[in-house]
Structure formats: C-alpha cells, structure tokens
N, C-alpha and C. Protein backbone atom coordinates (compact mmCIF):
# COMPACT_ATOMS: atom_id res chain seq x y z
N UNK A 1 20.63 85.28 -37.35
CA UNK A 1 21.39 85.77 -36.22
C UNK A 1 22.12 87.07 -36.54
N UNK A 2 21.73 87.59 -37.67
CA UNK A 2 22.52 88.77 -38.38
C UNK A 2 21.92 90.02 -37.06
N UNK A 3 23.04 90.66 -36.34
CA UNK A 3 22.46 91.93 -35.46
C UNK A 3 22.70 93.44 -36.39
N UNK A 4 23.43 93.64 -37.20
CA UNK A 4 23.82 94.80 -37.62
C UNK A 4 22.78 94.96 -38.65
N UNK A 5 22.61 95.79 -39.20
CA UNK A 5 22.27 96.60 -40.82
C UNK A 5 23.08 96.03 -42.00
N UNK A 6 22.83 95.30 -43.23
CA UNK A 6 23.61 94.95 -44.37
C UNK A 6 22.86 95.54 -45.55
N UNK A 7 23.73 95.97 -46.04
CA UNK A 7 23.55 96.39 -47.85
C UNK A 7 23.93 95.72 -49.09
N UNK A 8 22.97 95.56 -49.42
CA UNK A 8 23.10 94.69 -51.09
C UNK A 8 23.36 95.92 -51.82
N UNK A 9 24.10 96.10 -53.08
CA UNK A 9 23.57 96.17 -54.27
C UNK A 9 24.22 95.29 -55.60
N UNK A 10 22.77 95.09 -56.52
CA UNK A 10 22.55 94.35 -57.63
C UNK A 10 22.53 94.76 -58.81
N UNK A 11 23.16 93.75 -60.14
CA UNK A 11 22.76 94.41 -61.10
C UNK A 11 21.51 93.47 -61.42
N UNK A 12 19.89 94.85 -62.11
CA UNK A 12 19.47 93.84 -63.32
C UNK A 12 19.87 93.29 -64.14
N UNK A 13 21.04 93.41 -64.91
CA UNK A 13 21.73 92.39 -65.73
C UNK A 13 22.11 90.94 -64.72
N UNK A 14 22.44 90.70 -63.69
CA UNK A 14 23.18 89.87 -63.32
C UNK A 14 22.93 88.43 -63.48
N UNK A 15 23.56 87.53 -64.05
CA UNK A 15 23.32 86.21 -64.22
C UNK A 15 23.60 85.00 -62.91
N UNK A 16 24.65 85.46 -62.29
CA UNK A 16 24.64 84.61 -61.19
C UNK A 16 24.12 85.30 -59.82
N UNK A 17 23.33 86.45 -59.73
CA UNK A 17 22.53 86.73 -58.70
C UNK A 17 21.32 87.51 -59.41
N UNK A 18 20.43 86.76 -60.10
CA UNK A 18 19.19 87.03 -60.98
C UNK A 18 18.10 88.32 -60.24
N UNK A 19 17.62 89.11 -60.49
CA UNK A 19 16.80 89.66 -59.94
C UNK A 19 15.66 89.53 -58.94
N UNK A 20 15.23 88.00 -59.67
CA UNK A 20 14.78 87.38 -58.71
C UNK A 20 14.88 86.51 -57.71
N UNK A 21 16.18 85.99 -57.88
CA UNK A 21 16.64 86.37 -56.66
C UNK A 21 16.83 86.75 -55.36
N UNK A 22 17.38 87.92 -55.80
CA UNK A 22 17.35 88.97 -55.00
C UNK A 22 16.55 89.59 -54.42
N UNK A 23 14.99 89.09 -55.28
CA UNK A 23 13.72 89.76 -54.51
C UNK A 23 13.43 89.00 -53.10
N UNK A 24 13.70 87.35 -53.46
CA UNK A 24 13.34 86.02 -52.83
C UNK A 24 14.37 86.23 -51.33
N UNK A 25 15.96 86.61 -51.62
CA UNK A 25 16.29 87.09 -50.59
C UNK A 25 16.32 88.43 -49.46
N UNK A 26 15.84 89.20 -50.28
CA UNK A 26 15.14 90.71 -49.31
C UNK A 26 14.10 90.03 -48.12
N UNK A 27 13.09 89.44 -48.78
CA UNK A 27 11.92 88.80 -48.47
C UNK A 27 12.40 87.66 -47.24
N UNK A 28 12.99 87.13 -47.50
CA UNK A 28 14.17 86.37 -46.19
C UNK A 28 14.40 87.29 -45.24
N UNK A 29 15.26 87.77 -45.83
CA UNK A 29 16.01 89.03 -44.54
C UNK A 29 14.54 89.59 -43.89
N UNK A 30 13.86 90.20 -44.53
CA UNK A 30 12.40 90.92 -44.05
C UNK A 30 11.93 90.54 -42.76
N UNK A 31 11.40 88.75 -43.69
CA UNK A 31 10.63 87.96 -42.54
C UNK A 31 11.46 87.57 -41.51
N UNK A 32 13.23 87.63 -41.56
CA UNK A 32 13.80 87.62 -39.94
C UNK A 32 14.56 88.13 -39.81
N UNK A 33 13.51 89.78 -39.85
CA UNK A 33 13.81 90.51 -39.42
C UNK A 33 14.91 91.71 -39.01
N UNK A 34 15.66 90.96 -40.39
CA UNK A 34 16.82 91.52 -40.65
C UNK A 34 17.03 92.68 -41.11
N UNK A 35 17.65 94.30 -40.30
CA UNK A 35 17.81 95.29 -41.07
C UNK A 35 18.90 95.23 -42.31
N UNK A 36 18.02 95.60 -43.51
CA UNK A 36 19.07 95.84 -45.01
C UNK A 36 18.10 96.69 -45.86
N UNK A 37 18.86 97.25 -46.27
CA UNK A 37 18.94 98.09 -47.75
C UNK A 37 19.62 97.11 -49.05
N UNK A 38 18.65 97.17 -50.15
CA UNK A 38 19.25 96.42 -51.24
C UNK A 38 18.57 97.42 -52.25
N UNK A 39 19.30 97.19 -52.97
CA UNK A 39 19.58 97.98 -54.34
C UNK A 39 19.33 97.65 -55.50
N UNK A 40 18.91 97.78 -56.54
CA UNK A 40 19.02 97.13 -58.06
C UNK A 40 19.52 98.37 -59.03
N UNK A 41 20.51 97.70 -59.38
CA UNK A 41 21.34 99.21 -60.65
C UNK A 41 20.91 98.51 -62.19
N UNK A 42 20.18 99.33 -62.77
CA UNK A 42 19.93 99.57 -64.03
C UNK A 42 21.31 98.87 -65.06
N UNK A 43 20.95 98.05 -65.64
CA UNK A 43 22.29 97.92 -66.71
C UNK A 43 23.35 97.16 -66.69
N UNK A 44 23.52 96.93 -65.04
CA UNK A 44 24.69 96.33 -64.62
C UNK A 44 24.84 94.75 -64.31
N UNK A 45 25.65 94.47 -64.35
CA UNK A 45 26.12 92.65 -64.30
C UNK A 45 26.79 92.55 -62.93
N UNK A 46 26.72 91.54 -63.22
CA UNK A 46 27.79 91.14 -61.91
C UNK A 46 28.88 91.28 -61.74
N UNK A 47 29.89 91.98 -60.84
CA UNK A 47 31.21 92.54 -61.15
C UNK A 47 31.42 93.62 -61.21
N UNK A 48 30.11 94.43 -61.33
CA UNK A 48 29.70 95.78 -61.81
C UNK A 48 31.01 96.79 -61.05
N UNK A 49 30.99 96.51 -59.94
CA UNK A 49 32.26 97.26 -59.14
C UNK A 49 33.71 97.14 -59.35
N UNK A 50 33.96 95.99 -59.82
CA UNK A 50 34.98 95.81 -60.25
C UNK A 50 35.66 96.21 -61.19
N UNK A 51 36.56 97.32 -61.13
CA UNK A 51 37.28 98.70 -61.96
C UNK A 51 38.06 97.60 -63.10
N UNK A 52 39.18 96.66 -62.69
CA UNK A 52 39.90 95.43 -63.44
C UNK A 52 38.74 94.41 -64.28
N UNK A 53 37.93 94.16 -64.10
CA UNK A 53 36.58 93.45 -64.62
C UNK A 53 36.19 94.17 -66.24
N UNK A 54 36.72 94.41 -66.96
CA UNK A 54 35.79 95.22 -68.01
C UNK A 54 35.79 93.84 -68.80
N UNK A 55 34.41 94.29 -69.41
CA UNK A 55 33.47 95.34 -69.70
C UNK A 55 32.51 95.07 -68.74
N UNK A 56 32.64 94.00 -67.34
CA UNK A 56 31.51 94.24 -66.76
C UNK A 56 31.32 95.11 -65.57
N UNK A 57 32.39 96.07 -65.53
CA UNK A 57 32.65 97.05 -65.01
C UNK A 57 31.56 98.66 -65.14
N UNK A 58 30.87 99.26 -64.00
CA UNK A 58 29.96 100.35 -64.47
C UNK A 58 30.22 101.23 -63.57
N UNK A 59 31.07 101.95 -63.75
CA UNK A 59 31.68 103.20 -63.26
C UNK A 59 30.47 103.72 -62.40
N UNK A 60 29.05 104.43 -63.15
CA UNK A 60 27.60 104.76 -62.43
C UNK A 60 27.47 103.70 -61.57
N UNK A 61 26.97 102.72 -61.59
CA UNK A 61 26.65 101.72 -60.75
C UNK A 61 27.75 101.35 -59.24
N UNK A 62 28.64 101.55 -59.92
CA UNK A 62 29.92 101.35 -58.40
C UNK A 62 29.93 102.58 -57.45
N UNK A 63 29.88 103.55 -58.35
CA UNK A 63 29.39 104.99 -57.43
C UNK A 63 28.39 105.22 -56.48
N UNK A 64 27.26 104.39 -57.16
CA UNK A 64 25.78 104.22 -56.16
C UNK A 64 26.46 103.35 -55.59
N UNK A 65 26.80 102.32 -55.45
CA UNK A 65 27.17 101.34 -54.67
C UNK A 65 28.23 101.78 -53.26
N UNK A 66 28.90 102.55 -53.57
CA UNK A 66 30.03 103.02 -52.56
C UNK A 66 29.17 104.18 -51.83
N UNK A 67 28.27 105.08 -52.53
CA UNK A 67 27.56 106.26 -51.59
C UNK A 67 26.62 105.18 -50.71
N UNK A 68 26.00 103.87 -51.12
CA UNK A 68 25.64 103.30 -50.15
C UNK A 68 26.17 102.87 -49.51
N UNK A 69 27.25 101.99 -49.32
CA UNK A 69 28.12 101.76 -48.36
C UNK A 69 28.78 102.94 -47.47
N UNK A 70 28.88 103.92 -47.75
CA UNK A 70 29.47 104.75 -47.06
C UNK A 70 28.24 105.67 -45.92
N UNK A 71 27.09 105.46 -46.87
CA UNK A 71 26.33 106.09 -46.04
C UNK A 71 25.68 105.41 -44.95
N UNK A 72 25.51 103.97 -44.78
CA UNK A 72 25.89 102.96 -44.14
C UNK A 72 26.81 102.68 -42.71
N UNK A 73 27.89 102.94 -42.99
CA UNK A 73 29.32 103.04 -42.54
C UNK A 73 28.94 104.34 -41.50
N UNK A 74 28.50 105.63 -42.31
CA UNK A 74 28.49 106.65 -41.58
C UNK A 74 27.47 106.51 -40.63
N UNK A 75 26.58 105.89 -40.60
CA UNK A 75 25.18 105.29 -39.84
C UNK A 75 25.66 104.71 -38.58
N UNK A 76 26.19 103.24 -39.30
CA UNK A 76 26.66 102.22 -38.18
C UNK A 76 27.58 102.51 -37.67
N UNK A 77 28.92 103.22 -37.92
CA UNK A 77 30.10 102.84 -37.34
C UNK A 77 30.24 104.34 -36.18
C-alpha cells in the first residue's frame, strides 16, 4: 500500500540487514510495484550513519546516504 518513492541505503558489511537481504527485499518492493531506490555502500555496517556509533560510523557512506535522501526530498516534496 506504499504510494510514495522510498530509499534504502545499506551496508555490505551489515549483519542485521545482510546483503541478501536486501536483494530479497528490492525484489518485493519491485514485484508490488513499489517506487525505491536502494543502495549498497562498500565497507559499511549497520549504523553506518550514525556520527555517536563509532567505529561503526562511515563518514563516506552517510554522505551518500544524505545526497540520497535529499535528492529524494528534492524530487518528492
């Protein structure tokens, strides 16, 4: 029932949202039809955005993460 556009992004490191995963849920969204953009960042864990989180904190990775959200934002809103 999702109507808007949603954005993932992931780390390949991540242990509690595995890569695959993440493939298994794109593939969801896909088949209904759900507009999203998802992401996979090189290196990063889970938390990756989270500045207070170190060391699983990735300065690169939160950056991609916010130019997608924002570019997003600038889309939808």
């Amino acid at each position: 029932h999702i109507k808007g556009e949603v954005f993932f992004a992931n780390g390949d490191k991540d242990t509690v949202n595995p890569p695959d995963e993440v493939e298994r849920f794109n593939a969801v969204l896909s088949t209904a039809g759900v507009r999203h953009r998802s992401e996979m960042y090189s290196d990063a864990q889970h938390g990756f955005s989270a500045s207070d989180l170190l060391p699983l904190y990735d300065q690169t990775a939160d950056e991609r993460h916010w130019a997608g959200l924002l570019d997003l934002f600038g889309r939808a809103l």
